[in-house]
C-alpha atoms as a PDB file:
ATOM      1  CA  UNK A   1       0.000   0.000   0.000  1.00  0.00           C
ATOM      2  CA  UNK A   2       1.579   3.492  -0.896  1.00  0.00           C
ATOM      3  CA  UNK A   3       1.382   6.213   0.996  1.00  0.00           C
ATOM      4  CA  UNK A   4      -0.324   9.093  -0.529  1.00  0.00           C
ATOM      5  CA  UNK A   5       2.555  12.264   0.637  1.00  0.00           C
ATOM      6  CA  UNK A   6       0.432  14.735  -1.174  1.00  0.00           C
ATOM      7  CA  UNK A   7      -1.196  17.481   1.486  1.00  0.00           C
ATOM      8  CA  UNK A   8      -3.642  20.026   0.236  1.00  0.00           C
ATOM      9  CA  UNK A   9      -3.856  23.868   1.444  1.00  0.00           C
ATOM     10  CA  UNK A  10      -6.487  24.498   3.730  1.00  0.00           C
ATOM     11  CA  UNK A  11      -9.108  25.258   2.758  1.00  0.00           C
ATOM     12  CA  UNK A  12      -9.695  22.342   0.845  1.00  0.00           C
ATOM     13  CA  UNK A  13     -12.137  22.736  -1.679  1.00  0.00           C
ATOM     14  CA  UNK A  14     -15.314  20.550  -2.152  1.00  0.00           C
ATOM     15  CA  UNK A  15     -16.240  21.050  -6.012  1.00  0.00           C
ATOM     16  CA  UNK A  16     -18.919  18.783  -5.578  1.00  0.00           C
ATOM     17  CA  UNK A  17     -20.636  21.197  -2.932  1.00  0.00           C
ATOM     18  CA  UNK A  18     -19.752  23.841  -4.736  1.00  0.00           C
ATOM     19  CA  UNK A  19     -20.729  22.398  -7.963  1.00  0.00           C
ATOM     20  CA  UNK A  20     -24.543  21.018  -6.105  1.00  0.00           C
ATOM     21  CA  UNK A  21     -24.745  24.464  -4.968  1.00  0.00           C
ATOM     22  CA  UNK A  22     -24.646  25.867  -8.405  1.00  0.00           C
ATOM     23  CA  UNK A  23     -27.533  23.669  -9.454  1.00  0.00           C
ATOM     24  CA  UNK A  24     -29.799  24.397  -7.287  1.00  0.00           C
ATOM     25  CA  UNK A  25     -29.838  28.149  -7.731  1.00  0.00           C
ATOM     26  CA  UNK A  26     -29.602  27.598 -11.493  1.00  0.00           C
ATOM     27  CA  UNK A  27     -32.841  25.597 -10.952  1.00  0.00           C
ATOM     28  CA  UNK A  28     -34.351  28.234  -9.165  1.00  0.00           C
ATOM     29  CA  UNK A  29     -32.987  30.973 -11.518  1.00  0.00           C
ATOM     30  CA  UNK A  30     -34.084  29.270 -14.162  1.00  0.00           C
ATOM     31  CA  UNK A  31     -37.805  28.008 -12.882  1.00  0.00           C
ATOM     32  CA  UNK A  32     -38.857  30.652 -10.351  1.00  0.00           C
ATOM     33  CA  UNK A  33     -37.616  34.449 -11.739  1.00  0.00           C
ATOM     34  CA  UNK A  34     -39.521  36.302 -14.446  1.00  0.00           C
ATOM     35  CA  UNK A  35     -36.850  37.444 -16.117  1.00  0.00           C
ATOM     36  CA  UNK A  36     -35.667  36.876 -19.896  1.00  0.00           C
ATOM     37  CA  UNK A  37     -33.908  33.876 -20.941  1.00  0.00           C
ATOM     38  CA  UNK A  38     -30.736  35.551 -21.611  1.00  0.00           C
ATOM     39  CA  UNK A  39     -30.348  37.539 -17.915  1.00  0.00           C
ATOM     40  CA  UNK A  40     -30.753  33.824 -16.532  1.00  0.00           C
ATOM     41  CA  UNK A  41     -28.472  32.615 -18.470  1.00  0.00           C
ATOM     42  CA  UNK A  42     -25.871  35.053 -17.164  1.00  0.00           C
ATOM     43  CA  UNK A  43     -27.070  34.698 -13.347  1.00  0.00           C
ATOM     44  CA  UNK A  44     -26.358  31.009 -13.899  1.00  0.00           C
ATOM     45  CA  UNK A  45     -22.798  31.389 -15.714  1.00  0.00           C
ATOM     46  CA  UNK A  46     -21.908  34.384 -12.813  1.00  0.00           C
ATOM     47  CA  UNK A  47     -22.598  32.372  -9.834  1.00  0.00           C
ATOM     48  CA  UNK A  48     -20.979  29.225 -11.583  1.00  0.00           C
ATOM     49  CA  UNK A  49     -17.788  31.431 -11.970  1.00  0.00           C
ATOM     50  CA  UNK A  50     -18.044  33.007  -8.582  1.00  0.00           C
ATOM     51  CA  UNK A  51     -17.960  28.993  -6.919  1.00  0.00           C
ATOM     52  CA  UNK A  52     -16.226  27.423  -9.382  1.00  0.00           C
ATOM     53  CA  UNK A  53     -13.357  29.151  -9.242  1.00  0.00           C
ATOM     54  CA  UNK A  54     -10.859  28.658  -7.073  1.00  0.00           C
ATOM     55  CA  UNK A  55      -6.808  27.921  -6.432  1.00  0.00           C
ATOM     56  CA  UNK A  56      -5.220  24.714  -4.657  1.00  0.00           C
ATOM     57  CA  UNK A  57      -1.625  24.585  -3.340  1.00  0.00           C
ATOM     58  CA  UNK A  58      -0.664  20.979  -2.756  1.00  0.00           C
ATOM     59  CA  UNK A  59       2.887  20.440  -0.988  1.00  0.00           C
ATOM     60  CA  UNK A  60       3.933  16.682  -1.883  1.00  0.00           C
ATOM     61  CA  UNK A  61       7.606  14.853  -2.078  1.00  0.00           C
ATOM     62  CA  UNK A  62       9.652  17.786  -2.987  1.00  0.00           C
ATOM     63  CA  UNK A  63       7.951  20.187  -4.623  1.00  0.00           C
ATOM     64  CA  UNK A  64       5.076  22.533  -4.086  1.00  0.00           C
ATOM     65  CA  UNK A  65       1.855  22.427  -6.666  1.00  0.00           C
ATOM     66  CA  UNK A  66      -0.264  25.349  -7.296  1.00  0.00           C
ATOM     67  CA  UNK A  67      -3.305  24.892  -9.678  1.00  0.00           C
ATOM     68  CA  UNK A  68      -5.937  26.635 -10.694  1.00  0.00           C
ATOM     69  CA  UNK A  69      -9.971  25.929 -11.686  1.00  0.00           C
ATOM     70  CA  UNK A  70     -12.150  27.721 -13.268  1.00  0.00           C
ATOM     71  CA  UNK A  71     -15.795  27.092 -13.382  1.00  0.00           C
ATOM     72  CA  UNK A  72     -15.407  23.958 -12.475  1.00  0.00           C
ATOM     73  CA  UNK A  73     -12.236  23.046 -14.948  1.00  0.00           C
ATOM     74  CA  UNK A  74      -8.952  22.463 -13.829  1.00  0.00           C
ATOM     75  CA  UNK A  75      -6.891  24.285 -15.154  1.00  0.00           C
ATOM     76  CA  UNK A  76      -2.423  23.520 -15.770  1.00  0.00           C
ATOM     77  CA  UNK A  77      -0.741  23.213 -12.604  1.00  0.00           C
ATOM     78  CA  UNK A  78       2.401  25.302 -11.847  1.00  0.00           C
ATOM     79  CA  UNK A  79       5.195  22.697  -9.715  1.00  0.00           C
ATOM     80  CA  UNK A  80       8.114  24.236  -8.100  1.00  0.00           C
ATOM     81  CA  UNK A  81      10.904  21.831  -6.260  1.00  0.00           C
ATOM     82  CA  UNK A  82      11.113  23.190  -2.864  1.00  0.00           C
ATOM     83  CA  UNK A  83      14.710  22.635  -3.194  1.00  0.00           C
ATOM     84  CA  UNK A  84      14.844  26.007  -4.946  1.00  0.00           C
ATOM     85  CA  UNK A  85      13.499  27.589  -1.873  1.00  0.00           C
ATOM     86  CA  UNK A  86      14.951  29.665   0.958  1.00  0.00           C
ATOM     87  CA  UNK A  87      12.361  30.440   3.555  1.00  0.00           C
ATOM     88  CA  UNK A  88       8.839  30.568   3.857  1.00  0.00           C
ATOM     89  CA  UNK A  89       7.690  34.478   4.332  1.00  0.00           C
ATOM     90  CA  UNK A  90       4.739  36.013   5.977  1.00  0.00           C
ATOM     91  CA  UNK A  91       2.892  38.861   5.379  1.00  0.00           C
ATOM     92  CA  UNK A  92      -0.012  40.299   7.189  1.00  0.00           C
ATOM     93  CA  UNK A  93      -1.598  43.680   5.401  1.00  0.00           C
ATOM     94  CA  UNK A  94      -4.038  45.544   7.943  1.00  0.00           C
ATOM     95  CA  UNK A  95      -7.723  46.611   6.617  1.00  0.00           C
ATOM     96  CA  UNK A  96      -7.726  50.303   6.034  1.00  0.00           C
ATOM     97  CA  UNK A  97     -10.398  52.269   9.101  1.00  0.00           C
ATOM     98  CA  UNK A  98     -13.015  52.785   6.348  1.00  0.00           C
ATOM     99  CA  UNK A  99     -13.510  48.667   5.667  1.00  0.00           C
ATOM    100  CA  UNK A 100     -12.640  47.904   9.281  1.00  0.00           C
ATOM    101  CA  UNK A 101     -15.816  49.854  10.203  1.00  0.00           C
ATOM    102  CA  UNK A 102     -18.049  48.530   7.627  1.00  0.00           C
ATOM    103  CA  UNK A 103     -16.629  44.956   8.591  1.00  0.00           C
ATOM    104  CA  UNK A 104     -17.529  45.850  12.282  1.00  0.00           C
ATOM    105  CA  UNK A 105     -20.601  47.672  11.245  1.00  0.00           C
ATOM    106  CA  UNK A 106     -22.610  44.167  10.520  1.00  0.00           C
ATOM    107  CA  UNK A 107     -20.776  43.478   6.991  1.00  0.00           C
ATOM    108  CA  UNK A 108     -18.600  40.624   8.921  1.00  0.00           C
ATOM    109  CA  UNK A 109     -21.179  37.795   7.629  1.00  0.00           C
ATOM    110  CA  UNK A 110     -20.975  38.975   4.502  1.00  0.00           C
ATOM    111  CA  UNK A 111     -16.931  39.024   4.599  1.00  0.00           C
ATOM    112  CA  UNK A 112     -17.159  35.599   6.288  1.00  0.00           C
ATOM    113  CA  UNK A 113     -19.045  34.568   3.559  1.00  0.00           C
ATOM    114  CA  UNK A 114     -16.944  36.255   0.970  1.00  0.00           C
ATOM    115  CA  UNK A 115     -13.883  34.386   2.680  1.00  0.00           C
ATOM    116  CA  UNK A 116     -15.476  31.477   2.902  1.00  0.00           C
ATOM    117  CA  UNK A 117     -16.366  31.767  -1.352  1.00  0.00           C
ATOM    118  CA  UNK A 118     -13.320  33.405  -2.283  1.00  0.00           C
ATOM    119  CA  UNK A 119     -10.810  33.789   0.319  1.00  0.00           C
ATOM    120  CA  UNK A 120      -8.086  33.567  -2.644  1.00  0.00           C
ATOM    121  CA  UNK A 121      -9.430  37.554  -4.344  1.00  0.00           C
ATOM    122  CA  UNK A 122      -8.138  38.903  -1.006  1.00  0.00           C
ATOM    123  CA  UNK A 123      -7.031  38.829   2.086  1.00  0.00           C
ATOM    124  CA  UNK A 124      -4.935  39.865   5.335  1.00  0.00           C
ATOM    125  CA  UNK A 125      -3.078  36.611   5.508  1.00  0.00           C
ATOM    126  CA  UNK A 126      -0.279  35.862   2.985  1.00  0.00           C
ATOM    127  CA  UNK A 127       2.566  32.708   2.916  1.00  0.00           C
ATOM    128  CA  UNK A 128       5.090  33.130   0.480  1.00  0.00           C
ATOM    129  CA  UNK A 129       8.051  30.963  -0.885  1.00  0.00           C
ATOM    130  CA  UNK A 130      10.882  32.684  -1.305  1.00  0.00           C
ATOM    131  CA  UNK A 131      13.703  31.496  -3.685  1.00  0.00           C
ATOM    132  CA  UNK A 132      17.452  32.173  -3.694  1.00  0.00           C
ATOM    133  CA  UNK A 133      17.223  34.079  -6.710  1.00  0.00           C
ATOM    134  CA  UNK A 134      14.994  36.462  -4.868  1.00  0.00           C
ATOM    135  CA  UNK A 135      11.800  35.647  -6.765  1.00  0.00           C
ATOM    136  CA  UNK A 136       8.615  34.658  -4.273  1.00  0.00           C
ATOM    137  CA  UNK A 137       5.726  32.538  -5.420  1.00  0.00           C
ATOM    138  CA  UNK A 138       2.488  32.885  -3.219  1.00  0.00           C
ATOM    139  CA  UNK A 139       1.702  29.999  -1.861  1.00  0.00           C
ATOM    140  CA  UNK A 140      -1.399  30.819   0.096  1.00  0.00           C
ATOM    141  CA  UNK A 141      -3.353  34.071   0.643  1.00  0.00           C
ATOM    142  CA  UNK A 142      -6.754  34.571   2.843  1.00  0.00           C
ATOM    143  CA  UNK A 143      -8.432  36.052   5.952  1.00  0.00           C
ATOM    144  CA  UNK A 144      -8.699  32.792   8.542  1.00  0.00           C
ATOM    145  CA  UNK A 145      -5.815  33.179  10.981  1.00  0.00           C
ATOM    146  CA  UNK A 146      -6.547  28.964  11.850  1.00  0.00           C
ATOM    147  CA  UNK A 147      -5.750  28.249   7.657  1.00  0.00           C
ATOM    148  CA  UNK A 148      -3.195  30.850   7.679  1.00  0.00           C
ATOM    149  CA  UNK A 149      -1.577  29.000  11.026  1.00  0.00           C
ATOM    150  CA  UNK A 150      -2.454  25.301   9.480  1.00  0.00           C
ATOM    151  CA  UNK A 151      -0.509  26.196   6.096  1.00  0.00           C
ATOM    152  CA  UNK A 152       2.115  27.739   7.808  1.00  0.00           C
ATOM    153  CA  UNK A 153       2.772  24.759   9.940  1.00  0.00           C
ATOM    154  CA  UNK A 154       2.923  22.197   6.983  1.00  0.00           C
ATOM    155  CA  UNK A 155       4.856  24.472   4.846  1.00  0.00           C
ATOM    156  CA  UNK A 156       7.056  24.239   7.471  1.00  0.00           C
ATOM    157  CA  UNK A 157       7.271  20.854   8.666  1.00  0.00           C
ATOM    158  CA  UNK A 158       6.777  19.455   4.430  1.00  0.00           C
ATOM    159  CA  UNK A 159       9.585  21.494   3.511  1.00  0.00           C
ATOM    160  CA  UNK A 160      12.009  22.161   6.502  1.00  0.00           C
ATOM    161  CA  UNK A 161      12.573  25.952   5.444  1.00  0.00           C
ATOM    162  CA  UNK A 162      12.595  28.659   7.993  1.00  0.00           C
ATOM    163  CA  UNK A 163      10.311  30.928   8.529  1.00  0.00           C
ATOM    164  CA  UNK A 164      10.644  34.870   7.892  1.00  0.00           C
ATOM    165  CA  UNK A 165       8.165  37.216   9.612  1.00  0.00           C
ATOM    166  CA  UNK A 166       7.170  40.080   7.759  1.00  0.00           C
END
């Protein structure tokens, strides 16, 4: 029996949630709103976009894997070997006042939510691989400090580098 070495980002993605999720709004989109064929249409395709698209970092025997899907298609997968790596960097930016108060202000459910969707279009939380040559390649960005503290720690332990604060 071989032992599967391949470990996945957090958050993991479930397509097939995300995927099941998509259906049933396109069946209510498309059986329930009054609206022309063609603004249905693009509801549908929008909110398939907005879940089904997502990155995955994968760290596995050596080398670090960073792929991308879109609507629901993988797309080609970027490998680095992690022997070209350094040290593993961090970076935290801080919310400017004005979206810290509208966070505070009752909007944190829909950030959670947002995070939850597509914690990859933003976020305070960055891990970064840096390379001797000076070039970084992000490994992970979002706004959960427990994913953030998760990747960190098996960045760390899958690839021995140190870590840099920033």
């Amino acid at each position: 029996m071989a032992l599967d070495t391949r470990s996945r980002l957090s958050p993991v993605r479930r397509w097939w949630l995300r995927l099941l999720l998509v259906l049933v709004l396109a069946a209510c989109a498309l059986a329930a709103v009054h609206a022309p064929w063609y603004k249905r249409t693009f509801f549908v395709l929008g909110v398939a976009l907005w879940l089904g698209t997502f990155p995955q970092g994968v760290v596995s025997a050596g080398q670090f894997e960073r792929s991308m899907v879109v609507l629901f298609v993988p797309l080609r997968s970027r490998r680095w070997s992690l022997d070209r790596f350094r040290q593993i960097e961090t970076d935290l930016e801080s919310l400017d006042p004005e979206t810290a108060f509208w966070i505070g202000g009752g909007w944190w459910l829909v950030w959670w939510l947002c995070d939850r969707m597509v914690p990859w279009l933003g976020g305070e939380y960055k891990l970064w691989l840096r390379a001797a040559s000076g070039a970084r390649v992000l490994a992970w960005r979002g706004n959960s400090e427990r994913d953030y503290q998760d990747n960190l720690d098996l960045l760390r332990r899958r690839s021995g580098l140190p870590v840099a604060r920033g």
